[in-house]
C-alpha atoms as a PDB file:
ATOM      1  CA  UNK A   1     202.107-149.140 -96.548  1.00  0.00           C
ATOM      2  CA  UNK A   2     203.957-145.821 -96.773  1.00  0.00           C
ATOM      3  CA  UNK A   3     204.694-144.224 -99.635  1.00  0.00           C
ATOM      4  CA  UNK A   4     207.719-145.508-101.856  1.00  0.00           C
ATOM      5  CA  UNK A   5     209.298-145.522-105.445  1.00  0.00           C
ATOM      6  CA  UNK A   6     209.992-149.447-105.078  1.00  0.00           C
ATOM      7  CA  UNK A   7     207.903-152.615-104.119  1.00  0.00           C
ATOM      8  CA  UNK A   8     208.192-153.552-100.816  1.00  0.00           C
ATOM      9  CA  UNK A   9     208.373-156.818 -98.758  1.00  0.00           C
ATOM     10  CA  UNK A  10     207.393-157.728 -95.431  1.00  0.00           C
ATOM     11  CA  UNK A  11     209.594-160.146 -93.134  1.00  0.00           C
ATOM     12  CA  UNK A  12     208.692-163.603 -92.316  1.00  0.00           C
ATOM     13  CA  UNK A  13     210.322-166.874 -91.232  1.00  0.00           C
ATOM     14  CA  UNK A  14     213.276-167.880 -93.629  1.00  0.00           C
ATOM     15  CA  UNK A  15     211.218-170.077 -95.881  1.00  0.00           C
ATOM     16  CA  UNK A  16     207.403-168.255 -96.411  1.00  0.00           C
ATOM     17  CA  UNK A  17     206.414-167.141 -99.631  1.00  0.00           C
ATOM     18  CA  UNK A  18     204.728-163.973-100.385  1.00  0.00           C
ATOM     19  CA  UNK A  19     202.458-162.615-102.711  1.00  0.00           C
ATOM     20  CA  UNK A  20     201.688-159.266-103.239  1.00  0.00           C
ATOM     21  CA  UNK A  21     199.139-157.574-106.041  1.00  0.00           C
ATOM     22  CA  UNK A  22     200.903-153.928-106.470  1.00  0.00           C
ATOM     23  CA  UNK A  23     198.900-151.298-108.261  1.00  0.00           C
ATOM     24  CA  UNK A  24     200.726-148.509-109.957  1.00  0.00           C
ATOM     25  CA  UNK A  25     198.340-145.687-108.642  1.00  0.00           C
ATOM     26  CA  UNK A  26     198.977-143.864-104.915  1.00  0.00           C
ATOM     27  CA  UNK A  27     195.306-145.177-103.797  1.00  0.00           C
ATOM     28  CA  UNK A  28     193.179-147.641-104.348  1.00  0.00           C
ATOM     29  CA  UNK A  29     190.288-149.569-102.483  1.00  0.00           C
ATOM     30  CA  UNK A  30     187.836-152.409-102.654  1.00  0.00           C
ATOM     31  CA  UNK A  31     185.292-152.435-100.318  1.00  0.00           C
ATOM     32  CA  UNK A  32     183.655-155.325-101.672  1.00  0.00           C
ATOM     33  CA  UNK A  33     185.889-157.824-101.619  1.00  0.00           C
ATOM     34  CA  UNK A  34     185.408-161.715-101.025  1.00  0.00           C
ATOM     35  CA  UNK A  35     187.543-164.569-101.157  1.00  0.00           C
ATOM     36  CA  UNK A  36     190.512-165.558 -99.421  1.00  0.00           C
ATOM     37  CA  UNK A  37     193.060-163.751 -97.260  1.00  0.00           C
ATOM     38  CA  UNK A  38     192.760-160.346 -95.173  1.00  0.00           C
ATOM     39  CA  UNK A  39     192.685-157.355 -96.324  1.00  0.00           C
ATOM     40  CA  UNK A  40     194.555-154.753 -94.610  1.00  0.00           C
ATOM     41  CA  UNK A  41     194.861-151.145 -95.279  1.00  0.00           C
ATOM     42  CA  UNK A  42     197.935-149.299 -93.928  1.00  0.00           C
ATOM     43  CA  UNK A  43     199.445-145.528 -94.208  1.00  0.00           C
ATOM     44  CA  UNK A  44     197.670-142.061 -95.235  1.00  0.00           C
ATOM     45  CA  UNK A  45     195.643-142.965 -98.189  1.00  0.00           C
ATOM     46  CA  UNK A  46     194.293-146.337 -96.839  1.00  0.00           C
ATOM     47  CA  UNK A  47     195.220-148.540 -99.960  1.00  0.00           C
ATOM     48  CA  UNK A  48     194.368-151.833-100.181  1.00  0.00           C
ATOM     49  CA  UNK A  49     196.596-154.826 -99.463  1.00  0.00           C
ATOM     50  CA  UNK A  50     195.489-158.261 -99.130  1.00  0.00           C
ATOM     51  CA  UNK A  51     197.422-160.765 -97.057  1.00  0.00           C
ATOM     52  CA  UNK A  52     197.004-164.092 -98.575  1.00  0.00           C
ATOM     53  CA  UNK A  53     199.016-165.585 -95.871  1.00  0.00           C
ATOM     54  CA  UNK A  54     202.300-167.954 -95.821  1.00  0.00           C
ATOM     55  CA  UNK A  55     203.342-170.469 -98.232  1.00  0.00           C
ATOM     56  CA  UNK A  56     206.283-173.182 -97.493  1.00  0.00           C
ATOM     57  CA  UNK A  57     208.434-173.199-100.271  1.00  0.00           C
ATOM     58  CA  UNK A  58     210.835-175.854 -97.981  1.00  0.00           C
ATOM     59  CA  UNK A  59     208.425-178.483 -99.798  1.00  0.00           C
ATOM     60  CA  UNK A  60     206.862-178.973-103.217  1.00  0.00           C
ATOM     61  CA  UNK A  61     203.431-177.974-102.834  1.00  0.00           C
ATOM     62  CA  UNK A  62     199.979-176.297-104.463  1.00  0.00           C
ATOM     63  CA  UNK A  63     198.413-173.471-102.858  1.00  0.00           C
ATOM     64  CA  UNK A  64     194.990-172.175-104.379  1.00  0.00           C
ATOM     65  CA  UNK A  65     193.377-168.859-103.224  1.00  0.00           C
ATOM     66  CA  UNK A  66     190.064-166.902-104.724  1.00  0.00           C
ATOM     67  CA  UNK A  67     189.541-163.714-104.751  1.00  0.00           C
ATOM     68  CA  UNK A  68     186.815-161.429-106.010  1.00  0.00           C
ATOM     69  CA  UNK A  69     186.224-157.777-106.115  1.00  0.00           C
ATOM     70  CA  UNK A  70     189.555-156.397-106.755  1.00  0.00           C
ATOM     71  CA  UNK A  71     190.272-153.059-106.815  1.00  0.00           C
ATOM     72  CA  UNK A  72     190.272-151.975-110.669  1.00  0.00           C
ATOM     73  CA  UNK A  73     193.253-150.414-110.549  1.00  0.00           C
ATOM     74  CA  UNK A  74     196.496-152.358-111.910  1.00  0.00           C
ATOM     75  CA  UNK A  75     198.254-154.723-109.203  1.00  0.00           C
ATOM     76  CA  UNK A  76     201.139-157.002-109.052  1.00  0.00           C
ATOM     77  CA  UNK A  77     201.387-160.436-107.810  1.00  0.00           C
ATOM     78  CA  UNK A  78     205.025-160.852-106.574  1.00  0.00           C
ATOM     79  CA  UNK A  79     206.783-162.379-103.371  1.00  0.00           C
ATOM     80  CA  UNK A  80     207.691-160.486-100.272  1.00  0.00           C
ATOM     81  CA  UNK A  81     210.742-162.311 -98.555  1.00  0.00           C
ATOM     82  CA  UNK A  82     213.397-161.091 -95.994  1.00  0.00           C
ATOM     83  CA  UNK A  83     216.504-162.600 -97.391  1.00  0.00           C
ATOM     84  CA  UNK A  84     217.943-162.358-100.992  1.00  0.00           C
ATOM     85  CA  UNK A  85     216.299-164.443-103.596  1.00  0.00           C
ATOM     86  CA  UNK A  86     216.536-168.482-103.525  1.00  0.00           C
ATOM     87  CA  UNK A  87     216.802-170.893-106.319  1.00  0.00           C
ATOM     88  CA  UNK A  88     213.636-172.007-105.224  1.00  0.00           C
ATOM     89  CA  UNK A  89     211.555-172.613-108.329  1.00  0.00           C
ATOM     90  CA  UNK A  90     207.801-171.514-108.293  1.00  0.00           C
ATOM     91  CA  UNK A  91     204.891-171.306-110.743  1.00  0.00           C
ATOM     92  CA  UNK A  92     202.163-168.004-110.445  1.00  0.00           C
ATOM     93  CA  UNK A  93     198.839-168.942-112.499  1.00  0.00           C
ATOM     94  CA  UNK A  94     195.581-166.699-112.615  1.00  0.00           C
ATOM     95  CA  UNK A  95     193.085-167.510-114.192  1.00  0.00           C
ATOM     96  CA  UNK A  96     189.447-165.584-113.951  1.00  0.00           C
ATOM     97  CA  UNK A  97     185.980-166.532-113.946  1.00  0.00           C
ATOM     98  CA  UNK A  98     185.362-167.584-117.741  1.00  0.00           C
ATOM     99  CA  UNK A  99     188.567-169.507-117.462  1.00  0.00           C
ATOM    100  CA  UNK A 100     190.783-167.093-119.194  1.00  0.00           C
ATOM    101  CA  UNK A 101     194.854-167.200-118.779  1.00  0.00           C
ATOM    102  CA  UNK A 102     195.652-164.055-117.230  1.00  0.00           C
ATOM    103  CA  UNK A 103     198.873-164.853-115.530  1.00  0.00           C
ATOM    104  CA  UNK A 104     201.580-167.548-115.754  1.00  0.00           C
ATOM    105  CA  UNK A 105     204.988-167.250-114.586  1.00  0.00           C
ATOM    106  CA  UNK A 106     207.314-169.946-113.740  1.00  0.00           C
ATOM    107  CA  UNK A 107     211.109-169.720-112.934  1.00  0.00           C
ATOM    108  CA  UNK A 108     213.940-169.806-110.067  1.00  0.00           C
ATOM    109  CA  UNK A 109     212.491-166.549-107.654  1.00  0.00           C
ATOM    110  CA  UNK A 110     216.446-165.680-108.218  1.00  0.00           C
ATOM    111  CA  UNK A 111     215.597-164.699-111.671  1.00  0.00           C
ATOM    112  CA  UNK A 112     212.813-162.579-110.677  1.00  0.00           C
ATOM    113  CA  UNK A 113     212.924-158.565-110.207  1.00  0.00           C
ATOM    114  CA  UNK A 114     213.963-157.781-106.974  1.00  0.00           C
ATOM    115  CA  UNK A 115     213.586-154.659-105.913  1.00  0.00           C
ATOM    116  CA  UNK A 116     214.128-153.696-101.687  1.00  0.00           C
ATOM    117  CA  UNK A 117     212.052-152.610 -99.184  1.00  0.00           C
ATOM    118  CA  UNK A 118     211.755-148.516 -98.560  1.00  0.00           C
ATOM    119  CA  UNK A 119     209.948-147.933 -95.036  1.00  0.00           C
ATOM    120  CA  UNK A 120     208.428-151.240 -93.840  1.00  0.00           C
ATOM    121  CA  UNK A 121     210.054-152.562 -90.855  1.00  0.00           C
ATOM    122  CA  UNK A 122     211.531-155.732 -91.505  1.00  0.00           C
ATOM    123  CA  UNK A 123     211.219-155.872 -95.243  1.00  0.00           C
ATOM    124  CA  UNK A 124     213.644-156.764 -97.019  1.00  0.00           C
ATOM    125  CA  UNK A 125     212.871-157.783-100.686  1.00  0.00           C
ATOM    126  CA  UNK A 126     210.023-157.504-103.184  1.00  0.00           C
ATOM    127  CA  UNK A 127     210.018-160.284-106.339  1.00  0.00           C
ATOM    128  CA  UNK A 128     207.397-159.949-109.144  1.00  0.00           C
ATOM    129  CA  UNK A 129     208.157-160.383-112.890  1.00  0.00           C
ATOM    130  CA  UNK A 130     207.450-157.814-116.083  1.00  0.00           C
ATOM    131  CA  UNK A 131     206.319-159.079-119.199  1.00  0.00           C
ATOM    132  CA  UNK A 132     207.679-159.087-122.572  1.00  0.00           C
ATOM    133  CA  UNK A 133     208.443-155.414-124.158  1.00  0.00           C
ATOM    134  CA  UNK A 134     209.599-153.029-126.821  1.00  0.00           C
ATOM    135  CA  UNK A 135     210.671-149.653-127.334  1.00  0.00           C
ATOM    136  CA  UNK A 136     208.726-147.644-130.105  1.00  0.00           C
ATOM    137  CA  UNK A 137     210.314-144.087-131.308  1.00  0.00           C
ATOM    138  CA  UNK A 138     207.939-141.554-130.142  1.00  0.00           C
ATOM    139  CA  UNK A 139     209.389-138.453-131.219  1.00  0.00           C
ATOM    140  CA  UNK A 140     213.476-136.736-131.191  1.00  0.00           C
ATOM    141  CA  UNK A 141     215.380-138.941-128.737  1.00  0.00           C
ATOM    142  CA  UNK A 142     212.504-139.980-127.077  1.00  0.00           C
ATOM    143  CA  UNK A 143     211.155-143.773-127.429  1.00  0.00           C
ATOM    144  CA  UNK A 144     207.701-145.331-125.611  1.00  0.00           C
ATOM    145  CA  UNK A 145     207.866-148.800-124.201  1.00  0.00           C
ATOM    146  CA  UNK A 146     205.181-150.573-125.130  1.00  0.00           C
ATOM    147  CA  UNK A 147     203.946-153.902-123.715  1.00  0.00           C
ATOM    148  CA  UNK A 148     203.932-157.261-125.957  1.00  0.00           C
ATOM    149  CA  UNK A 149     201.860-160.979-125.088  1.00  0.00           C
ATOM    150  CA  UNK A 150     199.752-158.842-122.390  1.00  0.00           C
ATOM    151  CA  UNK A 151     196.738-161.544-121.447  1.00  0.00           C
ATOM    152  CA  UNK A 152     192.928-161.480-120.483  1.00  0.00           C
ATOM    153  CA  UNK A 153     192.161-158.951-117.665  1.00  0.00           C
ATOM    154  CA  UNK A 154     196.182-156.971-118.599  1.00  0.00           C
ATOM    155  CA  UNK A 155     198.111-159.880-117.654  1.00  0.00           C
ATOM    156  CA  UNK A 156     201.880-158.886-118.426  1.00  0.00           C
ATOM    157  CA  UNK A 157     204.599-160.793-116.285  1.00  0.00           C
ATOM    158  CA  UNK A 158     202.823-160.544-112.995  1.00  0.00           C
ATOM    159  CA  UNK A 159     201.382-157.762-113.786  1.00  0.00           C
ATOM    160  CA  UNK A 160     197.189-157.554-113.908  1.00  0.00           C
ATOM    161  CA  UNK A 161     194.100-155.099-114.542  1.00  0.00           C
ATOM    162  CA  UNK A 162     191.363-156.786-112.841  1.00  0.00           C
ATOM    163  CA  UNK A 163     187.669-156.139-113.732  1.00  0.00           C
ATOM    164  CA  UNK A 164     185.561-155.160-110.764  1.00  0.00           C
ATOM    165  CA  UNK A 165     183.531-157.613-109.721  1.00  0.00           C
ATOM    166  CA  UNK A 166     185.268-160.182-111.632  1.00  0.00           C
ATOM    167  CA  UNK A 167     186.385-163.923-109.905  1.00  0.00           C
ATOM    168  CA  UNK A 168     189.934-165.296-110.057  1.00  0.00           C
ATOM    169  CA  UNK A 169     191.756-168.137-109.069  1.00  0.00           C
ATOM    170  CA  UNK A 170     195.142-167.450-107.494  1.00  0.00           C
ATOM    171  CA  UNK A 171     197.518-170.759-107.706  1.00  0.00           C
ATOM    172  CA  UNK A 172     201.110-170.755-106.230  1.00  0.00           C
ATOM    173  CA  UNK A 173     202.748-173.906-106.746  1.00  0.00           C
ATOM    174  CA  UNK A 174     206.500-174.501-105.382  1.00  0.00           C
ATOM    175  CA  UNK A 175     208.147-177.469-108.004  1.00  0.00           C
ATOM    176  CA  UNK A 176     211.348-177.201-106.800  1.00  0.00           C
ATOM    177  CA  UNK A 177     211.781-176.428-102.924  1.00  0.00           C
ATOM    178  CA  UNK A 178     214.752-175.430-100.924  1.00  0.00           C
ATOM    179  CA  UNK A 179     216.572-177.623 -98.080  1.00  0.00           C
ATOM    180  CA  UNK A 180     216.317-175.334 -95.896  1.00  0.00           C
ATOM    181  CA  UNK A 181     212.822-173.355 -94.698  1.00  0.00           C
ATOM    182  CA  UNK A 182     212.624-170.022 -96.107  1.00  0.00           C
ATOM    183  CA  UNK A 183     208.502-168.405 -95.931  1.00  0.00           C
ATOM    184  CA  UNK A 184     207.347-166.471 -98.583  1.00  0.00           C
ATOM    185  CA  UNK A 185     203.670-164.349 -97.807  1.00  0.00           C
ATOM    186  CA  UNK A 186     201.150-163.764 -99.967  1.00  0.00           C
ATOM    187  CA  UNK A 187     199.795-160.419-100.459  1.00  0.00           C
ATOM    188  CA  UNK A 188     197.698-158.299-103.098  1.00  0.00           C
ATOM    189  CA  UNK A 189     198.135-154.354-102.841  1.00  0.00           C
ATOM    190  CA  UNK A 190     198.045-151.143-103.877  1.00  0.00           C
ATOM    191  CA  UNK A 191     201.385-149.368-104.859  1.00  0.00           C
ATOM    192  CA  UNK A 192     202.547-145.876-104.897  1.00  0.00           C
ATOM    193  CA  UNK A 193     205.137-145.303-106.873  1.00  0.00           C
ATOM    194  CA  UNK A 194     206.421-146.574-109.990  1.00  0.00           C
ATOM    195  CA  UNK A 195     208.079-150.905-111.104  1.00  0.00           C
END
């Protein structure tokens, strides 16, 4: 991954999902990681990025991943894709080890943020959802936004703080598929930049 002010996606057959867990700082790593997927570092700082691999969304279907030893750093689950969002409907659950809620989203991936790719070849798009917010006056003309229904483990939108060493259970499941068949990939990594 190079270094951007946007998430990023990475291309893949029209009809793979992606995930992707973003964190907000310019580095991050997990040397200890177990579960499912690869992980992959990329650029000058190394970051970590997990490639969960391809989902189908041309059919309704559950896909389950685990993964353990997260970087403690904030990520983002979200869906790298090379065309424009779909009216594909999908539903992003994690839970962790003591069976907490830490995550759910569930909606058409045209109603999620989409933000585009800045220096990946063949990117295109990058879909994640925020949580619920406010804005708070913090002094003259100036107002904080603060974050409301966060979860276990900072789960806001698709947003998460995972505890090192901590278990989760990743589920994707596609309840409304396309005709056609678009490939979304699933990926956890680091971000630099800002959502």
């Amino acid at each position: 991954m190079v270094a951007w002010s946007r998430p990023w996606a990475a291309r893949v057959d029209v009809g793979a999902l992606v995930l992707a867990i973003v964190t907000s700082v310019g580095c991050c790593a997990a040397p200890g990681y177990e579960g499912d997927g690869k992980v992959v570092g990329r650029g000058f700082f190394h970051y970590f990025e997990l490639d969960l691999g391809a989902i189908d969304i041309s059919k309704e279907a559950q896909y389950q991943f685990r993964m353990k030893g997260l970087p403690g750093s904030e990520l983002l689950v979200g869906f790298q894709t090379p065309e424009r969002p779909t009216d594909a409907v999908v539903r992003v659950s994690l839970v962790n080890r003591r069976g907490q809620v830490v995550i759910v989203q569930r909606g058409s991936l045209s109603e999620w943020v989409s933000t585009t790719a800045q220096g990946r070849p063949g990117a295109e798009y990058f879909l994640y959802r925020r949580g619920e917010s406010r804005e708070e006056p913090a002094g003259p003309r100036t107002l904080n936004v603060v974050r409301t229904g966060v979860l276990a483990d900072g789960g806001w939108g698709t947003y998460v703080h995972p505890h090192r060493g901590e278990e989760y259970r990743l589920e994707v499941r596609v309840e409304r598929a396309l005709l056609v068949k678009p490939r979304l990939h699933a990926v956890v990594t680091c971000l630099v930049g800002s959502l």
